[in-house]
Protein backbone atom coordinates (compact mmCIF):
# COMPACT_ATOMS: atom_id res chain seq x y z
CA UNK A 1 23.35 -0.09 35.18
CA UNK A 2 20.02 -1.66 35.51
CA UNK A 3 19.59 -4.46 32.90
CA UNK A 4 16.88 -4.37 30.63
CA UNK A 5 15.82 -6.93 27.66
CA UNK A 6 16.60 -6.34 24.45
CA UNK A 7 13.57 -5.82 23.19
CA UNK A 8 13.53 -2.39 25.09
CA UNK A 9 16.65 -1.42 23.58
CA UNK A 10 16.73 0.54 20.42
CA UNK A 11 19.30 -0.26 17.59
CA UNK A 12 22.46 1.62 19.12
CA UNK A 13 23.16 3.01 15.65
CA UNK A 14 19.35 3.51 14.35
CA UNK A 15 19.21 7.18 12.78
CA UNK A 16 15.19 7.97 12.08
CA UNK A 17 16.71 11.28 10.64
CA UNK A 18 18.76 9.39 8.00
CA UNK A 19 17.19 10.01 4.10
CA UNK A 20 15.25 7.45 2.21
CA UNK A 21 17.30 4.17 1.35
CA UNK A 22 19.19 4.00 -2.01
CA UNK A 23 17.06 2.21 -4.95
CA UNK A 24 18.72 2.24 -8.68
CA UNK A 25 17.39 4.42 -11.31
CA UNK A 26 14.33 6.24 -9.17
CA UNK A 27 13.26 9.50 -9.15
CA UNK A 28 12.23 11.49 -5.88
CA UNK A 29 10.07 14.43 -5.25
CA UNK A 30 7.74 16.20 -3.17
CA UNK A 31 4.46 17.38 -4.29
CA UNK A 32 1.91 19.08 -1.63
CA UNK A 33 -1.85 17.83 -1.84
CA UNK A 34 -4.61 18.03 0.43
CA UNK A 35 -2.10 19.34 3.06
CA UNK A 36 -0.22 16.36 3.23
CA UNK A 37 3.70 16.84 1.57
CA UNK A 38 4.09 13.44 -0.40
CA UNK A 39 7.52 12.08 -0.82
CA UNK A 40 7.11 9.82 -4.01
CA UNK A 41 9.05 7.78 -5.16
CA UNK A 42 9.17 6.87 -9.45
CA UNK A 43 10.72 4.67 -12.11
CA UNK A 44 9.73 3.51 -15.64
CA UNK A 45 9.45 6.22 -18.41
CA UNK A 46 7.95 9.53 -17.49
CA UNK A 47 5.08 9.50 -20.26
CA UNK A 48 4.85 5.43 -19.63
CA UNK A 49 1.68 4.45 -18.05
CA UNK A 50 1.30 5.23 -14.75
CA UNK A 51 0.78 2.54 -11.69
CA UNK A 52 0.00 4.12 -8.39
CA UNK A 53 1.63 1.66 -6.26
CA UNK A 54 0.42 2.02 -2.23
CA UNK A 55 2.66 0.79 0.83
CA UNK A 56 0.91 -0.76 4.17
CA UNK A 57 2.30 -0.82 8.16
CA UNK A 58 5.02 -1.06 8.96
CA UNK A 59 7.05 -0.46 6.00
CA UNK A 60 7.28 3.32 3.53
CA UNK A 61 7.77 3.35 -0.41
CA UNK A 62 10.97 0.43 -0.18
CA UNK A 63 8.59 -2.34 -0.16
CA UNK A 64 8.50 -1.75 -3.90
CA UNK A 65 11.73 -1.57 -4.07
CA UNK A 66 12.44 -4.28 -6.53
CA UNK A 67 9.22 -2.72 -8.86
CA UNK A 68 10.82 0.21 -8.72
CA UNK A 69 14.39 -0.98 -9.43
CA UNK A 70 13.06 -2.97 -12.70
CA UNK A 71 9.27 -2.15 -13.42
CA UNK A 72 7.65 -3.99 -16.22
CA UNK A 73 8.17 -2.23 -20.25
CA UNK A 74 6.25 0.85 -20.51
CA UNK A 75 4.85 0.91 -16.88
CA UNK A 76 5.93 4.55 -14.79
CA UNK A 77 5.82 3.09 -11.11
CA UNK A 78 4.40 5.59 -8.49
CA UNK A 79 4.93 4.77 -5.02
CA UNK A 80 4.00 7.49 -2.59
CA UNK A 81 4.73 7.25 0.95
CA UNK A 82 1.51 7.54 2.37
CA UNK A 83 0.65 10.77 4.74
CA UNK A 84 2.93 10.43 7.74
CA UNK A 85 5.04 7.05 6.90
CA UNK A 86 8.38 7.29 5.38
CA UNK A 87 9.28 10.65 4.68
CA UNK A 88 5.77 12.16 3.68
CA UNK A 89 4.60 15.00 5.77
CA UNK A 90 1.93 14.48 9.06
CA UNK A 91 -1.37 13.70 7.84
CA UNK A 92 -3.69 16.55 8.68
CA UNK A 93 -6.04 14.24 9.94
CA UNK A 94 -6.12 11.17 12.21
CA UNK A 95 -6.07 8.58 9.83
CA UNK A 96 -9.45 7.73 8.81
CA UNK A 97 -8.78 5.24 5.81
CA UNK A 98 -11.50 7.62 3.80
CA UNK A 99 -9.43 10.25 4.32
CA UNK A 100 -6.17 8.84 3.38
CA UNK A 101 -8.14 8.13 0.12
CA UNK A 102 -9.13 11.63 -0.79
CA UNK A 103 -5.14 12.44 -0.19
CA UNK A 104 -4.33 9.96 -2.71
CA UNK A 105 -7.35 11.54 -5.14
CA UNK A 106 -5.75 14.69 -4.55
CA UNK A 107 -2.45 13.46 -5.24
CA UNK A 108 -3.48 12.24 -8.37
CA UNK A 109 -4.76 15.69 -9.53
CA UNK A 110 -1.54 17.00 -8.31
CA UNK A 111 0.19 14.71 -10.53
CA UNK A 112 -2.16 14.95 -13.26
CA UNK A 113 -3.20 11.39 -13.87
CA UNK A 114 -6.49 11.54 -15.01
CA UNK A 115 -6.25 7.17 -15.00
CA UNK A 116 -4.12 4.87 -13.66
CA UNK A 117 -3.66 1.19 -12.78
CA UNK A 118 -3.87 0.79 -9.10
CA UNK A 119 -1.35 -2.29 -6.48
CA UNK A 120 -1.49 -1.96 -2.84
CA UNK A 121 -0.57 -3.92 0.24
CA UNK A 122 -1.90 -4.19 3.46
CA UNK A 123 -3.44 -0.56 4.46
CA UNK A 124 -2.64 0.24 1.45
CA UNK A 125 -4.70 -2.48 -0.33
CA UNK A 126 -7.06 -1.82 1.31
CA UNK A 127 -7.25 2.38 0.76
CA UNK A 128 -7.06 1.06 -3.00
CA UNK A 129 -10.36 -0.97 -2.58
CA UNK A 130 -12.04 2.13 -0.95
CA UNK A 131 -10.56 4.17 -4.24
CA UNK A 132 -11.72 2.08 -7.00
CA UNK A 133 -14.88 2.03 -5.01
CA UNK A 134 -15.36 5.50 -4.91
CA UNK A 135 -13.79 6.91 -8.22
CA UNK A 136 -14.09 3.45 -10.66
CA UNK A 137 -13.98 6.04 -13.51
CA UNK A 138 -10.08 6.89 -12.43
CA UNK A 139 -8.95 3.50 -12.08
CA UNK A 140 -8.32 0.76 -14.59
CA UNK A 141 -7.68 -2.48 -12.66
CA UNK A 142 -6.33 -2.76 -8.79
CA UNK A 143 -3.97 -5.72 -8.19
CA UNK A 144 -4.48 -6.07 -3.94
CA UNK A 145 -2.06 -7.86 -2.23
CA UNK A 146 -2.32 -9.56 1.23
CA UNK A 147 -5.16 -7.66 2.00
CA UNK A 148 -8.60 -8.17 3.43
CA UNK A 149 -11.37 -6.99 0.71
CA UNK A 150 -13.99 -4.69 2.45
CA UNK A 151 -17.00 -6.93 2.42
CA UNK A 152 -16.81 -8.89 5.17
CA UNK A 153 -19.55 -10.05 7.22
CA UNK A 154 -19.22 -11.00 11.32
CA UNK A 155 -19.60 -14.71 10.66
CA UNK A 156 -16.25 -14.16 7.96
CA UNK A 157 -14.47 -12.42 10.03
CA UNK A 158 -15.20 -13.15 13.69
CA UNK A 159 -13.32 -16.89 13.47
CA UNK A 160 -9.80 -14.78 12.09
CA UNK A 161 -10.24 -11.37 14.83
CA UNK A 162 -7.69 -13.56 17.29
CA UNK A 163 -5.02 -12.54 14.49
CA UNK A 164 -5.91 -8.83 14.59
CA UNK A 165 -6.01 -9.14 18.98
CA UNK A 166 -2.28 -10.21 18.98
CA UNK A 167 -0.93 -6.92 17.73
CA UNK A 168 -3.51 -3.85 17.06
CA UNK A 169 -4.62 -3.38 20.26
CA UNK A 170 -1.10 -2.61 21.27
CA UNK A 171 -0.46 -0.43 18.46
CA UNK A 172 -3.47 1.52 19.22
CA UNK A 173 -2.25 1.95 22.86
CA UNK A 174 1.30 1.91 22.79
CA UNK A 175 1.97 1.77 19.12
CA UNK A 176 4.58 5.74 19.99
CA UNK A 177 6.10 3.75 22.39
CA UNK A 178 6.26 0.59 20.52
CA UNK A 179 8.52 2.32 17.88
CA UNK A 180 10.08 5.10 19.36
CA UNK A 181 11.66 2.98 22.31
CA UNK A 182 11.80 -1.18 21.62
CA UNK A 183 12.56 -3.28 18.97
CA UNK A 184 8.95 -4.24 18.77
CA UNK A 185 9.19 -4.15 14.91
CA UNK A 186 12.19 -6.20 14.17
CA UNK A 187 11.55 -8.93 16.86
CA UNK A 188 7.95 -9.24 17.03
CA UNK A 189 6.21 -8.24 13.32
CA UNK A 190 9.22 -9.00 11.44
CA UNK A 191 10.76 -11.90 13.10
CA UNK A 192 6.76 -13.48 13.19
CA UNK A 193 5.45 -12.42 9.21
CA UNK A 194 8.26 -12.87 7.22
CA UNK A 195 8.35 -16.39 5.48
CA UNK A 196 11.32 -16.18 3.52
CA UNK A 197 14.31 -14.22 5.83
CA UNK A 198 16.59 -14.01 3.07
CA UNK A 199 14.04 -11.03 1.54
CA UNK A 200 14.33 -9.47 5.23
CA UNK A 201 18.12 -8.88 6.04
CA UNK A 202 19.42 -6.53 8.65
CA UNK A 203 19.71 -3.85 6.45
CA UNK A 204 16.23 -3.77 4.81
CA UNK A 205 14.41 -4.44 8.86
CA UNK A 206 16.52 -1.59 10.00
CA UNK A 207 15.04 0.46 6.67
CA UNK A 208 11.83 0.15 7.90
CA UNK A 209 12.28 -0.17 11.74
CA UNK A 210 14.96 3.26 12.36
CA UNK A 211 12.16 5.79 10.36
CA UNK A 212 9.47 4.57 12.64
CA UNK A 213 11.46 5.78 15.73
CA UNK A 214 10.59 9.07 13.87
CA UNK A 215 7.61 10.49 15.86
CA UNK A 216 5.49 11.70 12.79
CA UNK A 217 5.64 8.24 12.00
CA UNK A 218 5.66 6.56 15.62
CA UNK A 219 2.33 8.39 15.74
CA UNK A 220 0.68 7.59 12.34
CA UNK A 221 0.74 4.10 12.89
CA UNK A 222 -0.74 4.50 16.30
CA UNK A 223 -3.29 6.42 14.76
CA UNK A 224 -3.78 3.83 11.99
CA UNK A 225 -4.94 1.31 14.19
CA UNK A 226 -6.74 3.58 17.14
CA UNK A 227 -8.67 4.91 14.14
CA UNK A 228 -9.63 1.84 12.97
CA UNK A 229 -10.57 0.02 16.02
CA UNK A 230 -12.71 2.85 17.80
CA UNK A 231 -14.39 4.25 14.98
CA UNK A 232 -13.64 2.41 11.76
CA UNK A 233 -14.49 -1.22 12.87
CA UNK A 234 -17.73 0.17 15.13
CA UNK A 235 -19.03 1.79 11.92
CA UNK A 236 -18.85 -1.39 9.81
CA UNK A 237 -19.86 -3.67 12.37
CA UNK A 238 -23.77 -1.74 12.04
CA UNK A 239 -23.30 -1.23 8.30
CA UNK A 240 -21.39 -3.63 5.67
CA UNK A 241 -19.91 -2.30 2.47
CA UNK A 242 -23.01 -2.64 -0.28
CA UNK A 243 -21.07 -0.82 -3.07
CA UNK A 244 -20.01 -3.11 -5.89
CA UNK A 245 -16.52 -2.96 -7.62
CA UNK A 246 -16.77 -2.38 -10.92
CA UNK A 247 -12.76 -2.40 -11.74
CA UNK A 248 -10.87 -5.79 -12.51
CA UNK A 249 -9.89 -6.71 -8.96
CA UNK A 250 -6.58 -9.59 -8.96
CA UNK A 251 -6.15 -10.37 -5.39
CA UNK A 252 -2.47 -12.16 -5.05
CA UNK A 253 -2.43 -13.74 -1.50
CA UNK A 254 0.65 -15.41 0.37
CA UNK A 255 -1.17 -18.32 2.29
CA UNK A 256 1.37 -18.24 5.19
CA UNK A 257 0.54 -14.80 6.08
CA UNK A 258 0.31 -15.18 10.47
CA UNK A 259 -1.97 -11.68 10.18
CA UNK A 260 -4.81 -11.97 7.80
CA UNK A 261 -6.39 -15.32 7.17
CA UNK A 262 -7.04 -16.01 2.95
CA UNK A 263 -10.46 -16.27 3.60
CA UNK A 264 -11.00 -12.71 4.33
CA UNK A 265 -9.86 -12.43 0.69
CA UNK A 266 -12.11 -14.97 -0.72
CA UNK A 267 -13.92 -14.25 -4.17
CA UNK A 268 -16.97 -16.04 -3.10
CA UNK A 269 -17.87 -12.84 -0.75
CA UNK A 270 -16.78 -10.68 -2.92
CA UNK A 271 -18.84 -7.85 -4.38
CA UNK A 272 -17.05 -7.19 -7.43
CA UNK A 273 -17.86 -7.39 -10.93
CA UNK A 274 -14.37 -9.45 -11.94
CA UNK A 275 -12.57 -10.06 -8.61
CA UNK A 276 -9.66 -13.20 -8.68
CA UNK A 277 -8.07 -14.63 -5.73
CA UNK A 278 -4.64 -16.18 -6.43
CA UNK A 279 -3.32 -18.19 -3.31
CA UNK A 280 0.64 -18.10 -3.52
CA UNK A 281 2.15 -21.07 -1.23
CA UNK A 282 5.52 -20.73 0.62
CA UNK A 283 5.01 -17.06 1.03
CA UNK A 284 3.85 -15.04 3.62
CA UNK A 285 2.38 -11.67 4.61
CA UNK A 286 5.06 -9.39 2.41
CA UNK A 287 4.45 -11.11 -0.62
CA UNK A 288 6.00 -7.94 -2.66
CA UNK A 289 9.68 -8.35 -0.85
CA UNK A 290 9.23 -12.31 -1.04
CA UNK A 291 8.10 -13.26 -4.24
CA UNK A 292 9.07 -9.82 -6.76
CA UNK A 293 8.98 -11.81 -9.69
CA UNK A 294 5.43 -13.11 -9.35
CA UNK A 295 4.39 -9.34 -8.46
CA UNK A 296 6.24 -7.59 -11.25
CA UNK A 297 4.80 -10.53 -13.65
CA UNK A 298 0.99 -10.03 -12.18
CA UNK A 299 1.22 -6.77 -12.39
CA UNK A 300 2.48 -6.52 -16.08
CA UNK A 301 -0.27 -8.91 -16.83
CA UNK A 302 -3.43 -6.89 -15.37
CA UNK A 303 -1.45 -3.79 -17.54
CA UNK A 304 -1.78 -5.93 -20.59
CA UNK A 305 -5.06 -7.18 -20.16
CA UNK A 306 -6.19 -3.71 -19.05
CA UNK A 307 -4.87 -1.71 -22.18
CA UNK A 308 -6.63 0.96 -23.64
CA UNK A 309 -6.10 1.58 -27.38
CA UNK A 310 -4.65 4.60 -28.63
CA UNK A 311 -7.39 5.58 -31.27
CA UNK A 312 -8.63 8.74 -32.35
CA UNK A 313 -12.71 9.29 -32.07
CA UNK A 314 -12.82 8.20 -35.20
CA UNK A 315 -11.26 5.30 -34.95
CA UNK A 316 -8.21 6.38 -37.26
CA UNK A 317 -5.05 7.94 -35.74
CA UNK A 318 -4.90 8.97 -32.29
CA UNK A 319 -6.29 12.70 -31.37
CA UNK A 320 -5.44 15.64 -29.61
CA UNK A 321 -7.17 14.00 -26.67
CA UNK A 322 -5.55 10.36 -26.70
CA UNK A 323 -1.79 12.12 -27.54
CA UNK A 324 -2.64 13.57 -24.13
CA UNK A 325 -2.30 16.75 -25.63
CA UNK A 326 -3.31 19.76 -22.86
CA UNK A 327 -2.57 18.06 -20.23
CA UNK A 328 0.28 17.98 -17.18
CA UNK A 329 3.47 15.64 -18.34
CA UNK A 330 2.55 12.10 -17.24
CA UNK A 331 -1.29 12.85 -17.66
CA UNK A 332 -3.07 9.56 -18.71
CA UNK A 333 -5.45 9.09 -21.39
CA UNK A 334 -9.16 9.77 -20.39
């Protein structure tokens, strides 16, 4: 038998058919929008306010695992798996970040959340920047974790691409291959990003690493980054971001992350109203599996400071409107 590494070799018991891992307490569905059939994933209390909590590559819903298992008092976590990761349906498209925001807009109307608070990590911190840029009116506050904000300029960014060359490329090429066939996830991104192990055993790798052998998934990630690098970075290389947040942007940022440099996070290039940077030491790229706590705490923070006041127009009791009378269960307050 010819030998090959081990790298090439798939887990010999990896099942990408197998049904999302076990979390305590959640609720699953499936709700159809824009085309795309999202599995999402909830906790909290079903009228409690809602969070819209977005996943990045190469992980599904489970990297809020630990939100979901005990979200903050009065919070109703909402983590999608986003169009063609986990065990959502194929995106319709070919993953234009745009368009994976007007799923999530969609999604929202599906759900009938008029207003929500807004996390997301990686791709999907940075899908929430494009949302609270386009729809401020719909979001109250986005917590973005280990993320790049949008407004970079070449003389930012060009010093930290070297970071971006190590793996996208690949994915944009190979990336089907990549995750169908080797164990590029568990012994390359993995085994290189993850600070703390302990928040990484076997079990929670192969969580993430067996659905990606999936090829609805396989290919969305490729797509992800062949999107991105032929079309998405040409297009902002000719025209920067000039729209201005107007949301309360808290940027939480583990400083050992090997794939995005802090700097590309930095509030001084920011163009936000009220954007915070929050450099977390001894942590790296998956700051939501590695340091729960300090996300859950954040998070219930920004909720607090973010709170809307359940007053009628006239200031007296609440009315038909605030109750969230006429609206679909779950429905925030305009």
């Amino acid at each position: 038998m010819p030998w090959r590494p081990s790298f090439f070799a798939p887990a010999p018991d990896s099942d990408p058919a197998a049904g999302p891992p076990e979390i305590p307490g959640v609720r699953r569905s499936e709700v159809t929008a824009r085309g795309v059939r999202f599995h999402v994933t909830e906790a909290g209390p079903a009228d409690g306010r809602p969070v819209l909590a977005l996943h990045g590559w190469p992980e599904h819903h489970y990297a809020y695992r630990h939100l979901l298992a005990d979200p903050p008092d009065g919070l109703r976590i909402i983590a999608p798996d986003l169009p063609g990761y986990g065990w959502s349906g194929p995106a319709p498209h070919r993953w234009a970040k745009d368009d994976v925001a007007s799923d999530l807009l969609a999604l929202l109307d599906a759900l009938g959340l008029d207003r929500v608070l807004l996390a997301g990590h990686d791709w999907g911190g940075y899908i929430a920047h494009l949302l609270v840029l386009r729809e401020p009116e719909r979001f109250d506050a986005l917590l973005a974790l280990n993320i790049a904000h949008p407004w970079q300029t070449a003389r930012d960014f060009l010093p930290h691409a070297w970071r971006f060359l190590l793996y996208q490329p690949a994915v944009a090429a190979f990336g089907t291959y990549l995750h169908r066939r080797t164990r590029f996830l568990e012994q390359f991104v993995f085994a290189g990003a993850v600070r703390h192990r302990e928040a990484f055993g076997p079990e929670v790798i192969r969580a993430y690493a067996d659905r990606f052998r999936d090829p609805v998934c396989a290919r969305t990630a490729t797509d992800t980054y062949r999107t991105f690098l032929l079309r998405e970075v040409p297009r902002s290389a000719g025209r920067r971001e000039q729209r201005r947040a107007r949301v309360p942007i808290l940027a939480l940022f583990g400083v050992e992350d090997a794939a995005i440099h802090p700097s590309l996070a930095s509030a001084e290039t920011a163009r936000a109203d009220d954007y915070r940077l929050e450099l977390v030491r001894d942590c790296g790229h998956f700051i939501i599996e590695e340091r729960p706590d300090l996300v859950r705490a954040r998070l219930a923070e920004l909720a607090a400071a973010t709170a809307r006041p359940a007053r009628g127009p006239t200031g007296g009791e609440p009315g038909a409107a605030d109750r969230g009378e006429g609206r679909a269960p779950g429905a925030a307050p305009m």
